[in-house]
C-alpha atoms as a PDB file:
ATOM      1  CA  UNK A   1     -21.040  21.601   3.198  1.00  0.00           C
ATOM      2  CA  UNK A   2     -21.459  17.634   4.046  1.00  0.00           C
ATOM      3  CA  UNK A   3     -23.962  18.696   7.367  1.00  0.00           C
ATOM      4  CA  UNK A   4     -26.290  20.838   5.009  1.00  0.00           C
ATOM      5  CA  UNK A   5     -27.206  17.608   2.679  1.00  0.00           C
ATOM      6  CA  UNK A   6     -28.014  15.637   5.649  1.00  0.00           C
ATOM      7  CA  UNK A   7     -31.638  15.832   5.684  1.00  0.00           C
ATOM      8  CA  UNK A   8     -31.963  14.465   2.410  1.00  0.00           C
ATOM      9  CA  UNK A   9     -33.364  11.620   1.974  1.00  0.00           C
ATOM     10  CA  UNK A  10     -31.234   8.698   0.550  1.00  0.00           C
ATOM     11  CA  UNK A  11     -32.542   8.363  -2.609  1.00  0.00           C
ATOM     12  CA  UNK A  12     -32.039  12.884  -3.002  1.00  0.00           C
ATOM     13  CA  UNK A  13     -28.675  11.971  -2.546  1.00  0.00           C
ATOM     14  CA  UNK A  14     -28.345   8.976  -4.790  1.00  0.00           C
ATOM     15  CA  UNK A  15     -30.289  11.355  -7.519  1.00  0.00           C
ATOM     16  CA  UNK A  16     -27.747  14.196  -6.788  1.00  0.00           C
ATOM     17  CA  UNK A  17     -24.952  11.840  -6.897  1.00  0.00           C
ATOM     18  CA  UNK A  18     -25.518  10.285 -10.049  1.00  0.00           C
ATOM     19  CA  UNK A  19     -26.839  13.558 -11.717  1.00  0.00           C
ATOM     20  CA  UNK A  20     -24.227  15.499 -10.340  1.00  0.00           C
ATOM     21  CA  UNK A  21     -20.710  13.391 -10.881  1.00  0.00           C
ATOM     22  CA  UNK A  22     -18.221  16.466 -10.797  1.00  0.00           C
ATOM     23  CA  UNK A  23     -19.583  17.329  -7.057  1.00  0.00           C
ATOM     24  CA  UNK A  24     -18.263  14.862  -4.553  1.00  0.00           C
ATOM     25  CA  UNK A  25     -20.134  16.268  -1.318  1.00  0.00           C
ATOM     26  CA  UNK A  26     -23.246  13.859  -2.475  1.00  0.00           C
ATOM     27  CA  UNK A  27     -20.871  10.888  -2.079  1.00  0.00           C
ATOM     28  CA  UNK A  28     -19.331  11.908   1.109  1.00  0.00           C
ATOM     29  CA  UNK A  29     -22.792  12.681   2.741  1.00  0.00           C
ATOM     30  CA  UNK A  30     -23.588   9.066   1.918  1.00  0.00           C
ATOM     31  CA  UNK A  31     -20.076   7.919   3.281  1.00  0.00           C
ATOM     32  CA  UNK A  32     -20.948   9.809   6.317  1.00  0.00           C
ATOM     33  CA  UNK A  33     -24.446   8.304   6.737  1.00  0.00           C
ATOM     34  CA  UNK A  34     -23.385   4.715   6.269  1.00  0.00           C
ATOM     35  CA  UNK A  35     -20.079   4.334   7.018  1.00  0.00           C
ATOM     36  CA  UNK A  36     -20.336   3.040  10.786  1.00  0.00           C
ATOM     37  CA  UNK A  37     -22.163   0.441   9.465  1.00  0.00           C
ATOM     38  CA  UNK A  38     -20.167  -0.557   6.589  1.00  0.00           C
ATOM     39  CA  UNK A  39     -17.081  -0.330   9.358  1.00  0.00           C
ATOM     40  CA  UNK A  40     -18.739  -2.350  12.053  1.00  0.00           C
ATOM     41  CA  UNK A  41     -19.546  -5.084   9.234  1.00  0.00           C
ATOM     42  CA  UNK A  42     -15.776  -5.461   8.048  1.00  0.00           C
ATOM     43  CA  UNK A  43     -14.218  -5.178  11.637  1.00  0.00           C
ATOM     44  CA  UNK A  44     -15.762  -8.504  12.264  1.00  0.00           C
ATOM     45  CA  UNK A  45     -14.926 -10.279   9.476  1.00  0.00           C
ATOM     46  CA  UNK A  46     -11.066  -9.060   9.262  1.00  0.00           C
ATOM     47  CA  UNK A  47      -8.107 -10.022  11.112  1.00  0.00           C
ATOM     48  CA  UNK A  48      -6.398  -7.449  12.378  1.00  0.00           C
ATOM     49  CA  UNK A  49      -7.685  -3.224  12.111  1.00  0.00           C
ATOM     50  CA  UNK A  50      -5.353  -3.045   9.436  1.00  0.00           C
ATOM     51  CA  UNK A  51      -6.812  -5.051   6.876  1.00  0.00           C
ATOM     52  CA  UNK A  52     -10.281  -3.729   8.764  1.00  0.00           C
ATOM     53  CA  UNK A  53      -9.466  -0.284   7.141  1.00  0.00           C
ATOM     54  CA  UNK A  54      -8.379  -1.334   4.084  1.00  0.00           C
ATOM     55  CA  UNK A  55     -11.422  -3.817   3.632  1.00  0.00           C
ATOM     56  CA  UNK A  56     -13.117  -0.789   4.680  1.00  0.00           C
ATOM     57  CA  UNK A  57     -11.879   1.451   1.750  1.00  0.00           C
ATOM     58  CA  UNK A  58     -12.174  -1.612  -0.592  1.00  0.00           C
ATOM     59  CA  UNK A  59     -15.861  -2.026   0.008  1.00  0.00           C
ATOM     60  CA  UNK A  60     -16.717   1.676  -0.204  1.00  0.00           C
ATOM     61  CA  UNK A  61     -14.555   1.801  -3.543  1.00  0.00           C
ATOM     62  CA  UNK A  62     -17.022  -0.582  -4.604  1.00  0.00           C
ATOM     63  CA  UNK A  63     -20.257   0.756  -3.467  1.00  0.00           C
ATOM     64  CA  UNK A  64     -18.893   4.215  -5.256  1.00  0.00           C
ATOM     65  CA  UNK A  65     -18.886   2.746  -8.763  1.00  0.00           C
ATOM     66  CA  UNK A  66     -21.884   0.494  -8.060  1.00  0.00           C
ATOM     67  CA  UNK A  67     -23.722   3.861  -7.678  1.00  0.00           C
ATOM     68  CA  UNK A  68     -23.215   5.154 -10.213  1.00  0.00           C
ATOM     69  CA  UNK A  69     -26.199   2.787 -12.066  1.00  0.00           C
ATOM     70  CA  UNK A  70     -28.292   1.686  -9.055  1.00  0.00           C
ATOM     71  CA  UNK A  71     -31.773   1.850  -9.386  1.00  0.00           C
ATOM     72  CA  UNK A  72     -34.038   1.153  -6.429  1.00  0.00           C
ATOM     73  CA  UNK A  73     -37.223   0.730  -8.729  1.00  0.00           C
ATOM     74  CA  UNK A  74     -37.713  -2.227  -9.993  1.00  0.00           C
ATOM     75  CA  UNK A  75     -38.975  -2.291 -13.357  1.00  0.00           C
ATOM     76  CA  UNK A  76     -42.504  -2.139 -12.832  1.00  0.00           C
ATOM     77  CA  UNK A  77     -42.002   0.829 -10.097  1.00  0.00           C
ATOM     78  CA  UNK A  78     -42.447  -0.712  -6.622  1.00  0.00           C
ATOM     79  CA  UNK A  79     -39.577  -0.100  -4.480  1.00  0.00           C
ATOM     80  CA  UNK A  80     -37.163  -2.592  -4.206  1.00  0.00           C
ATOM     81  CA  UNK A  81     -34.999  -3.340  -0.655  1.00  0.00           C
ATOM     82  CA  UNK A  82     -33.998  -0.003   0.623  1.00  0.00           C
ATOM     83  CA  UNK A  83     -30.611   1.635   0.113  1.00  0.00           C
ATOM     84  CA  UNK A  84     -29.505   0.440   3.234  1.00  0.00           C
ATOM     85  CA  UNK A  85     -30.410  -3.180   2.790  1.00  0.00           C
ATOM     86  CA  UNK A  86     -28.237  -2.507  -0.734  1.00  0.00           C
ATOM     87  CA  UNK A  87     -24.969  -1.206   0.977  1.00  0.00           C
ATOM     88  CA  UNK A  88     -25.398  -4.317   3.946  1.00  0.00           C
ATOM     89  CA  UNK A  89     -25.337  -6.294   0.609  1.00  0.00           C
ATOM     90  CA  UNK A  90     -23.141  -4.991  -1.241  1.00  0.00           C
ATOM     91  CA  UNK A  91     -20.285  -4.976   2.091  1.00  0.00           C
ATOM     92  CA  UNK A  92     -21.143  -8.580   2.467  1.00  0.00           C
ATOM     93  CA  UNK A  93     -20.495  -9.460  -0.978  1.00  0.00           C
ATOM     94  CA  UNK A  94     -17.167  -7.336  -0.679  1.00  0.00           C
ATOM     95  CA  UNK A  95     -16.548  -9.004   2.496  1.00  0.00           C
ATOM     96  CA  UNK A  96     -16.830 -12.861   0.738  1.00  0.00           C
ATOM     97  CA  UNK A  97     -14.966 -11.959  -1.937  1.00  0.00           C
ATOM     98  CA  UNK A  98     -11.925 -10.626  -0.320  1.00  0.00           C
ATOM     99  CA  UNK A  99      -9.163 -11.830  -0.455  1.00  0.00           C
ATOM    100  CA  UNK A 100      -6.548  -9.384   1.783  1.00  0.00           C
ATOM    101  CA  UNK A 101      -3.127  -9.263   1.597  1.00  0.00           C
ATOM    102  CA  UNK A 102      -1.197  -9.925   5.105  1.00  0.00           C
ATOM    103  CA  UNK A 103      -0.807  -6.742   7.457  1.00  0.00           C
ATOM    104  CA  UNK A 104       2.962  -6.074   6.531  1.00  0.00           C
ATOM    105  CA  UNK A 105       2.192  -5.604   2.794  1.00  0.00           C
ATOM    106  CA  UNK A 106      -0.963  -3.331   3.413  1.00  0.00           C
ATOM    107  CA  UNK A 107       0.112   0.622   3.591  1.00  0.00           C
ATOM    108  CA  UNK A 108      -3.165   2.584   2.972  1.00  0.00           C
ATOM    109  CA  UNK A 109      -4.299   4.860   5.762  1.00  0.00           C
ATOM    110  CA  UNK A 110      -7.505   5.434   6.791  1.00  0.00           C
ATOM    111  CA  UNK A 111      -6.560   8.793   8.136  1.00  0.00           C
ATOM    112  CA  UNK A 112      -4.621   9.952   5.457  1.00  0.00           C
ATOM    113  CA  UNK A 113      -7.084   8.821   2.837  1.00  0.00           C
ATOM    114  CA  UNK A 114     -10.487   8.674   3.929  1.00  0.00           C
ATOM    115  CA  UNK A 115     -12.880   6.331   1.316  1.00  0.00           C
ATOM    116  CA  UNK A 116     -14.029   9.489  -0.676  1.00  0.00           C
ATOM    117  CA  UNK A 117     -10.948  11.134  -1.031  1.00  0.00           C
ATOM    118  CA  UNK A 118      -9.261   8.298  -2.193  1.00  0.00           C
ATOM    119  CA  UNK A 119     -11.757   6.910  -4.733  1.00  0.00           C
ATOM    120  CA  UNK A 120     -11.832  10.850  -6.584  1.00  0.00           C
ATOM    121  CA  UNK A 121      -7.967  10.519  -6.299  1.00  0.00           C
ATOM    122  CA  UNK A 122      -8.078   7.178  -8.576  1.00  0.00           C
ATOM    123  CA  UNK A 123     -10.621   8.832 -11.038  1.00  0.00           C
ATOM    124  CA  UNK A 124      -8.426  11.658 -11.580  1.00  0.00           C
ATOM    125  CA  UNK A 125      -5.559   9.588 -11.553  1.00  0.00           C
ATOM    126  CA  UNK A 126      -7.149   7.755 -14.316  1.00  0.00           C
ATOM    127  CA  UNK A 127      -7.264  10.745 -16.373  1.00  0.00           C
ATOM    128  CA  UNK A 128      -3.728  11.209 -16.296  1.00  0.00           C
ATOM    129  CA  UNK A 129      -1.492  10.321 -19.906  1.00  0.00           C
ATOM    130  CA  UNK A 130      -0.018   6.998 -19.250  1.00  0.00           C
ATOM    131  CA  UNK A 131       3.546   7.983 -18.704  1.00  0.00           C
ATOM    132  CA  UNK A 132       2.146  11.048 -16.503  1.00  0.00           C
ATOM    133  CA  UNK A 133       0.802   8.777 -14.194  1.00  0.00           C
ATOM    134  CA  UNK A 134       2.965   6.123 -14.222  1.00  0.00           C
ATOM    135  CA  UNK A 135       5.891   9.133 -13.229  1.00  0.00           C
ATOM    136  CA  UNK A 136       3.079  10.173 -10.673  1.00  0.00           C
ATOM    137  CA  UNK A 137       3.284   6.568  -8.886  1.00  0.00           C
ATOM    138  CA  UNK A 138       6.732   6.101  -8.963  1.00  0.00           C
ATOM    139  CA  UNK A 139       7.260   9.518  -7.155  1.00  0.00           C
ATOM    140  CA  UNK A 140       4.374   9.246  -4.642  1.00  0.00           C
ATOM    141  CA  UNK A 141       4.250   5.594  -4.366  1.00  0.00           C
ATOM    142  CA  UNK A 142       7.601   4.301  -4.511  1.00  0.00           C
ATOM    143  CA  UNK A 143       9.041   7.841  -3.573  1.00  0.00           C
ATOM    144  CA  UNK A 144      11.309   7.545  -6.317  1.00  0.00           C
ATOM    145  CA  UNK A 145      14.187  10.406  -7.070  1.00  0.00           C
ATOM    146  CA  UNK A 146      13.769  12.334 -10.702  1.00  0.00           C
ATOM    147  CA  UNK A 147      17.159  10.827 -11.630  1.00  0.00           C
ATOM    148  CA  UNK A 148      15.975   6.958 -10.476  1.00  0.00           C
ATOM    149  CA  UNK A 149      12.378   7.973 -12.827  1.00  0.00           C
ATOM    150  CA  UNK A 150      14.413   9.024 -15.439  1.00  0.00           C
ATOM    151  CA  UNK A 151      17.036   5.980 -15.241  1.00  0.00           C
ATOM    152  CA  UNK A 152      13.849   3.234 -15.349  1.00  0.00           C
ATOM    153  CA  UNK A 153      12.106   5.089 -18.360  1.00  0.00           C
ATOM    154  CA  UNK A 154      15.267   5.399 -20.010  1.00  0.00           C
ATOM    155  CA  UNK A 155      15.904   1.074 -19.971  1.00  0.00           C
ATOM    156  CA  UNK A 156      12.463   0.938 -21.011  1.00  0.00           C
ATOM    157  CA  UNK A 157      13.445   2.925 -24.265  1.00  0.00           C
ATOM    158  CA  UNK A 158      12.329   6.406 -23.415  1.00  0.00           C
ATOM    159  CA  UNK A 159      14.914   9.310 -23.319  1.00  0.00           C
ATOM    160  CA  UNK A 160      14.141  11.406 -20.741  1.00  0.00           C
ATOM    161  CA  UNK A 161      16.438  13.457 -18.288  1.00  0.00           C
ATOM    162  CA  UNK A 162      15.692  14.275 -14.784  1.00  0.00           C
ATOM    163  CA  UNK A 163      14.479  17.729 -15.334  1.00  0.00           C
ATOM    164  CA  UNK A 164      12.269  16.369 -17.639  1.00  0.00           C
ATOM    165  CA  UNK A 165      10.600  14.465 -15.411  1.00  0.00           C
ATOM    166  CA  UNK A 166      10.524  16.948 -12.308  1.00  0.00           C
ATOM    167  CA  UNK A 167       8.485  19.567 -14.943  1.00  0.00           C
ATOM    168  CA  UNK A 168       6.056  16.273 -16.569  1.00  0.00           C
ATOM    169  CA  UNK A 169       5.543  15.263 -12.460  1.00  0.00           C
ATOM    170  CA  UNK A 170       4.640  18.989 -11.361  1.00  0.00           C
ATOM    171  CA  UNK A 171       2.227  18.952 -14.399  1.00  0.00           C
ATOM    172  CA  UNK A 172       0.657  15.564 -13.689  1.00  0.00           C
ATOM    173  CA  UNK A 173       0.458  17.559  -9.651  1.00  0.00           C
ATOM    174  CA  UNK A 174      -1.321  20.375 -11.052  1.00  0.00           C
ATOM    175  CA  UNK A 175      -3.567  17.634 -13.497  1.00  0.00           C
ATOM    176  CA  UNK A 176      -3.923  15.328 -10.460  1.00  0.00           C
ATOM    177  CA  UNK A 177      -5.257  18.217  -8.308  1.00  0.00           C
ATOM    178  CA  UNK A 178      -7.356  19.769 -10.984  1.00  0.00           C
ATOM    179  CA  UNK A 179      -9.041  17.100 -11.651  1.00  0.00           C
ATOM    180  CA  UNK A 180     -10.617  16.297  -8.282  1.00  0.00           C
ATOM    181  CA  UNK A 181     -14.229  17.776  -7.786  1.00  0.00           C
ATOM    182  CA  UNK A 182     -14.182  21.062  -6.186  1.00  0.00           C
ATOM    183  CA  UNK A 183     -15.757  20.359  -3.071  1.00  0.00           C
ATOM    184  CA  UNK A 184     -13.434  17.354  -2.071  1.00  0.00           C
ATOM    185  CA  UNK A 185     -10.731  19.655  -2.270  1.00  0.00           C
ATOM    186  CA  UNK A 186     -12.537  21.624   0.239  1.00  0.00           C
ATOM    187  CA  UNK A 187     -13.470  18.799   2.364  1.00  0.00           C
ATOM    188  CA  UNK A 188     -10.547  17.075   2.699  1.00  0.00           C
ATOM    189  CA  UNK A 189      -7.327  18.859   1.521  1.00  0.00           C
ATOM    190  CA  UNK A 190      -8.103  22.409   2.881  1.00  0.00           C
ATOM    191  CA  UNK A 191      -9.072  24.381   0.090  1.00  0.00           C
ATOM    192  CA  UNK A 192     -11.281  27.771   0.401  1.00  0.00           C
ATOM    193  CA  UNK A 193     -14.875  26.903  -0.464  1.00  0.00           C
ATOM    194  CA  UNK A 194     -16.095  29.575  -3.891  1.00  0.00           C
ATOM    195  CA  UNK A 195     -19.773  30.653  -4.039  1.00  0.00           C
ATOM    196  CA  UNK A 196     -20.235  28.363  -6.982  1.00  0.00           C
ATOM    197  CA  UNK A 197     -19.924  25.366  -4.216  1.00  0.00           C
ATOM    198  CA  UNK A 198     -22.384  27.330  -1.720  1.00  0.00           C
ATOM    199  CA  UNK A 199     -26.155  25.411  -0.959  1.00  0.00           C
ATOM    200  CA  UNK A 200     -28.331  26.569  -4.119  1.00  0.00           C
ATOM    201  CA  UNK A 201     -31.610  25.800  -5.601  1.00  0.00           C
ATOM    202  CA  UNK A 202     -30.475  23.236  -8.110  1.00  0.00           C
ATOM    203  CA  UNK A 203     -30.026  20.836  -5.565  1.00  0.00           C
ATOM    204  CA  UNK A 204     -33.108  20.456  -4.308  1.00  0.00           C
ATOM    205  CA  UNK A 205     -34.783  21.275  -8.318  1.00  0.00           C
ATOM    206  CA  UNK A 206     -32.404  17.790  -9.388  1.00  0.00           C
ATOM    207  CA  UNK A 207     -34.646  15.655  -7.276  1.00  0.00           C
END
């Protein structure tokens, strides 16, 4: 799915990307094109691979909501600097304005949550109701027990039991899920590809 975009140009994907926000394959061809020189950029300025990787994901988390408005035309058409001068920018600016947390207190996983996946896991996330999510984090996060959820919500002034909040977390599960793009459930959590998500005209028609 990723492989078939890559003779696009940059700016077909940018165009796709921004046109096309409930597909995630646009994003992760761009991740894929870039992202050994994004990594090679933050290896050398972090301490350790540890907070390499999670610089890493910081930067691209970055980059993917700075997309979402860049224009390379300036105003009265010319190009401006080229999308890869942009990203080299945009990591270095990432890079100067880090400030990383020491190596004990970092736990994200570059395997586990690869830039893309993770920054369509936060938008989806986002969508959650408040006290869906915040459930969500607690179980996930913290790995918190229903009763231990239900126990904090309760001293904050919410009655809840535990089965109440095993059925609202299997909810915000099936919300969480749902609300990831198609494809990046393909690409990176297993799912069988539909024909809707098969190569079609519109994508080259968008650009």
């Amino acid at each position: 799915m990723v492989k078939s975009l890559f003779h696009h140009s940059d700016r077909e994907l940018l165009t796709l990307f921004q046109r096309y926000p409930e597909q995630g394959k646009y994003f992760t061809a761009i991740f894929c094109r870039y992202s050994p020189i994004v990594y090679t950029l933050v290896r050398h300025s972090a301490r350790s691979p540890v907070q390499a990787d999670y610089l890493f994901a910081l930067t691209w988390r970055h980059i993917f909501y700075e997309l979402r408005g860049l224009d390379l035309r300036e105003e009265n058409g010319a190009e401006s600097s080229s999308f890869q001068n942009w990203l080299i920018n945009m990591t270095a600016v990432c890079i100067n304005q880090a400030d990383l947390p020491s190596v004990e207190s970092i736990h994200y996983d570059l395997k586990a949550a690869p830039p893309p996946l993770w920054c369509y896991l936060e938008a989806a996330l986002n969508q959650l109701p408040p006290a869906v999510r915040l459930m969500v984090i607690m179980a996930q996060t913290f790995h918190w027990s229903e009763t231990r959820i239900a126990a904090y919500l309760q001293a904050e002034g919410e009655a809840i039991a535990p089965a109440q909040v095993k059925i609202q977390l299997q909810q915000g599960y099936q919300l969480l899920q749902g609300g990831l793009p198609q494809d990046i459930r393909v690409i990176y959590l297993g799912e069988e590809p539909t024909d809707a998500l098969e190569w079609s005209e519109r994508d080259a028609v968008a650009i």
